[in-house]
N, C-alpha and C. Protein backbone atom coordinates (compact mmCIF):
# COMPACT_ATOMS: atom_id res chain seq x y z
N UNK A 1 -8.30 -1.12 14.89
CA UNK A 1 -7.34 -1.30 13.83
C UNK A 1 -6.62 0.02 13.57
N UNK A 2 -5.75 -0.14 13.30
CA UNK A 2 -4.10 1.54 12.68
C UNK A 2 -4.96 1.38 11.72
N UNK A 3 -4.68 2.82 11.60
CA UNK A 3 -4.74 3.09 10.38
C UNK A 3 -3.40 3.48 9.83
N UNK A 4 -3.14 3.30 8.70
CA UNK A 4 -1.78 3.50 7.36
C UNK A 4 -1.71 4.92 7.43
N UNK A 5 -0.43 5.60 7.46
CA UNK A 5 -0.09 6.85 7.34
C UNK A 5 0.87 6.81 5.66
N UNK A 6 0.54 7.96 5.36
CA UNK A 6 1.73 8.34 4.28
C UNK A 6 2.99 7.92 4.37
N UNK A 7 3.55 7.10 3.37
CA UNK A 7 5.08 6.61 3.83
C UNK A 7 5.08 5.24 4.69
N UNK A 8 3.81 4.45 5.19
CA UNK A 8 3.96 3.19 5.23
C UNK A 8 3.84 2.14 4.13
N UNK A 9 4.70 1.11 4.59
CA UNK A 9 4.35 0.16 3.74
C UNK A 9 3.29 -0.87 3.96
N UNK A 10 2.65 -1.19 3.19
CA UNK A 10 1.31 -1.84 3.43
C UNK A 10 1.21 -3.85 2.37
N UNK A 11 0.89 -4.48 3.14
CA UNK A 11 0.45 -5.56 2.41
C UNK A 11 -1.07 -6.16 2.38
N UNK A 12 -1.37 -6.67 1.09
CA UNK A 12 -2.62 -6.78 0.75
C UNK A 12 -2.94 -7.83 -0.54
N UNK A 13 -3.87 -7.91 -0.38
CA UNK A 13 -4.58 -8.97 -1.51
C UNK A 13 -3.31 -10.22 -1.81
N UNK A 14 -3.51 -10.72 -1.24
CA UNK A 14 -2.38 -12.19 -1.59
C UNK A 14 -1.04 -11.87 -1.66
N UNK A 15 -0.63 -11.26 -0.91
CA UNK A 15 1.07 -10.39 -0.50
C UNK A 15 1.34 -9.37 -1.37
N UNK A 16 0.25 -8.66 -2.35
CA UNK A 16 0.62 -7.25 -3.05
C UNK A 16 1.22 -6.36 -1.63
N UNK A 17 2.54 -5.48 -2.33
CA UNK A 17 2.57 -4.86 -1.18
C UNK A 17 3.36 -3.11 -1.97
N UNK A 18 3.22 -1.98 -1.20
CA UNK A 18 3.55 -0.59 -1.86
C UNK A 18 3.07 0.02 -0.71
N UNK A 19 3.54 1.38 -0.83
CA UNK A 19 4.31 2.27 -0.17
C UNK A 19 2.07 3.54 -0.42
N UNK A 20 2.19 3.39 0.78
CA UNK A 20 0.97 4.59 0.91
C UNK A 20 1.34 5.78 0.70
N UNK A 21 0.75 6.56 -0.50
CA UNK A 21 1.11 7.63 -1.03
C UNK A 21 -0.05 8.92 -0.39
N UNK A 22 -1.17 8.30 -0.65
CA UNK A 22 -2.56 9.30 0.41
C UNK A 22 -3.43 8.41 1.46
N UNK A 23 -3.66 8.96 2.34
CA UNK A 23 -5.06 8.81 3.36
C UNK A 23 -6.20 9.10 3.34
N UNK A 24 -7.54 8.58 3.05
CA UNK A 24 -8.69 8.90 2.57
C UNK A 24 -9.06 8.23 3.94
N UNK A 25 -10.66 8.39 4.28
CA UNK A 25 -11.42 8.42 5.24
C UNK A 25 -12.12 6.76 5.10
N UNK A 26 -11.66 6.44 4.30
CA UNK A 26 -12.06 4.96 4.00
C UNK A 26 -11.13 4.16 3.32
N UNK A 27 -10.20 4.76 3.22
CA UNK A 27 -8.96 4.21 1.79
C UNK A 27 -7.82 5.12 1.92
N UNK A 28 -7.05 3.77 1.47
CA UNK A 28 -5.24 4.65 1.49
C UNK A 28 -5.16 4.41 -0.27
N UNK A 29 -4.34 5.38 -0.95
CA UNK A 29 -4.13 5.14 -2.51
C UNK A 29 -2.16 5.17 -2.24
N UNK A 30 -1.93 3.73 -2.56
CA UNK A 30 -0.96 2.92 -2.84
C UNK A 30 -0.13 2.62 -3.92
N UNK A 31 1.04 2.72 -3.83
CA UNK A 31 2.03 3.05 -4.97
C UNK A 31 2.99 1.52 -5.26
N UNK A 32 2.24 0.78 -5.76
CA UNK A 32 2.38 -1.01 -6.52
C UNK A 32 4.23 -0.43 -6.69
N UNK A 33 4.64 0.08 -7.44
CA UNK A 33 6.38 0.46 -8.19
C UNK A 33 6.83 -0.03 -7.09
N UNK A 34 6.81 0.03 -5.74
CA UNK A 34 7.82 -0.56 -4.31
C UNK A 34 8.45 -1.93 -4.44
N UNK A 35 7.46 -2.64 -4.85
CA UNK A 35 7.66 -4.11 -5.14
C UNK A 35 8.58 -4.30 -6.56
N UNK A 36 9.63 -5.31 -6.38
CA UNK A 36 10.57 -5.79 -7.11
C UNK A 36 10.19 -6.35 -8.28
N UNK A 37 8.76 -6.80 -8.37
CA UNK A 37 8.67 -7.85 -9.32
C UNK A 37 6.91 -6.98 -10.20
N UNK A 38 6.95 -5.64 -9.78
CA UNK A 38 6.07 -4.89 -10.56
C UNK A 38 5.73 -4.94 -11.61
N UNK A 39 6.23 -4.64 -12.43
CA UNK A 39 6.58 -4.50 -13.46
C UNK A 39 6.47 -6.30 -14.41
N UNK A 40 6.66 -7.31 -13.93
CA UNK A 40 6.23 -8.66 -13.96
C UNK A 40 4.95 -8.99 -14.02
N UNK A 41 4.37 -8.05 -12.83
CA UNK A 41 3.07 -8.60 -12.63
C UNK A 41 1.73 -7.46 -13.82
N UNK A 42 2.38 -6.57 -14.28
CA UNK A 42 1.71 -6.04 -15.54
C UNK A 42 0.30 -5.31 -14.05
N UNK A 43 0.43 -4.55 -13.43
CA UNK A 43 -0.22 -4.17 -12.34
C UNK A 43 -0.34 -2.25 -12.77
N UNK A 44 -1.49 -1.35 -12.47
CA UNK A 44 -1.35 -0.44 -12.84
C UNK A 44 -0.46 -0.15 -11.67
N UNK A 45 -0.01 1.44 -12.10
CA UNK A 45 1.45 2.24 -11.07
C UNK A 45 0.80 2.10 -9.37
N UNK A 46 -0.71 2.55 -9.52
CA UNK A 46 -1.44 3.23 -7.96
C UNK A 46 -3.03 2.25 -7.94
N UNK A 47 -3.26 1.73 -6.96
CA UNK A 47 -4.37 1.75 -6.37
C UNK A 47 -5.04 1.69 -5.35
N UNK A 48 -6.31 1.25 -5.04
CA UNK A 48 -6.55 2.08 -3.73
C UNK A 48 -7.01 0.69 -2.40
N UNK A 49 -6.78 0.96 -1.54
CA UNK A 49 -7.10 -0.08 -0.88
C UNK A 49 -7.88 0.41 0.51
N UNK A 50 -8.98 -0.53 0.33
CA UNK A 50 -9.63 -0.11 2.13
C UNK A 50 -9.22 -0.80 3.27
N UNK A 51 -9.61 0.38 4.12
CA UNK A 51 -8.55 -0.20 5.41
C UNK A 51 -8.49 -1.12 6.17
N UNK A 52 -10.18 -1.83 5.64
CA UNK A 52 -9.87 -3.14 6.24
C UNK A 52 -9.24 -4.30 5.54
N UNK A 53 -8.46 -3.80 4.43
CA UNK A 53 -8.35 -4.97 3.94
C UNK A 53 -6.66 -5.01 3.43
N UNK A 54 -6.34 -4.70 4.41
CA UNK A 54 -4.52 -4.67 4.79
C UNK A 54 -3.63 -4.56 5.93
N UNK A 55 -2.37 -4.74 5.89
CA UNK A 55 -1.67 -4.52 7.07
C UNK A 55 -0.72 -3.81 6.82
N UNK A 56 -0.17 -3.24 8.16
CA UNK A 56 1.20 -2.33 8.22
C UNK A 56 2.31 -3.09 7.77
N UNK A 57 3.33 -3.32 7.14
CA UNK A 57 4.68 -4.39 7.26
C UNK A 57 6.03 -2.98 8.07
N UNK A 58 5.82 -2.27 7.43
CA UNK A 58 6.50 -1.16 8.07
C UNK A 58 5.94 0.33 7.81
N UNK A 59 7.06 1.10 9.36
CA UNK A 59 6.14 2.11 9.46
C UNK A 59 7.08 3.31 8.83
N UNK A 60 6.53 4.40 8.55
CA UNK A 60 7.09 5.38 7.54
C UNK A 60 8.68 5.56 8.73
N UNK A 61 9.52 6.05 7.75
CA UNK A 61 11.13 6.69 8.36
C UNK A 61 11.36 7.81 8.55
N UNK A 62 11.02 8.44 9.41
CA UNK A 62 11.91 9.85 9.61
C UNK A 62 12.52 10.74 8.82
């Protein structure tokens, strides 16, 4: 399995999806604000997700 770099976007837990802010050795800490409907879903700003339990949707930009 990839692992998530800084600056990808990641989806998870029932299509939550945000922008990987750090890389931990077991966990990426994820920035929820990416998503349009944030702020709707009453979700804190960051949390953390392990790596098995997501995917790439896109990869960081240049």
């Amino acid at each position: 399995m990839k692992k998530a770099e800084v600056g990808n976007v990641i989806e998870f837990k029932n299509g939550l999806q945000g922008i990987v802010e750090k890389v931990n050795e077991n966990s990426v800490i994820v920035d929820l604000t990416y998503m349009e409907n944030y702020r709707d879903l009453e979700l804190e700003q960051r949390t953390v997700v392990n790596h098995k339990n997501y995917k790439i949707i896109r990869e960081k930009t240049q």
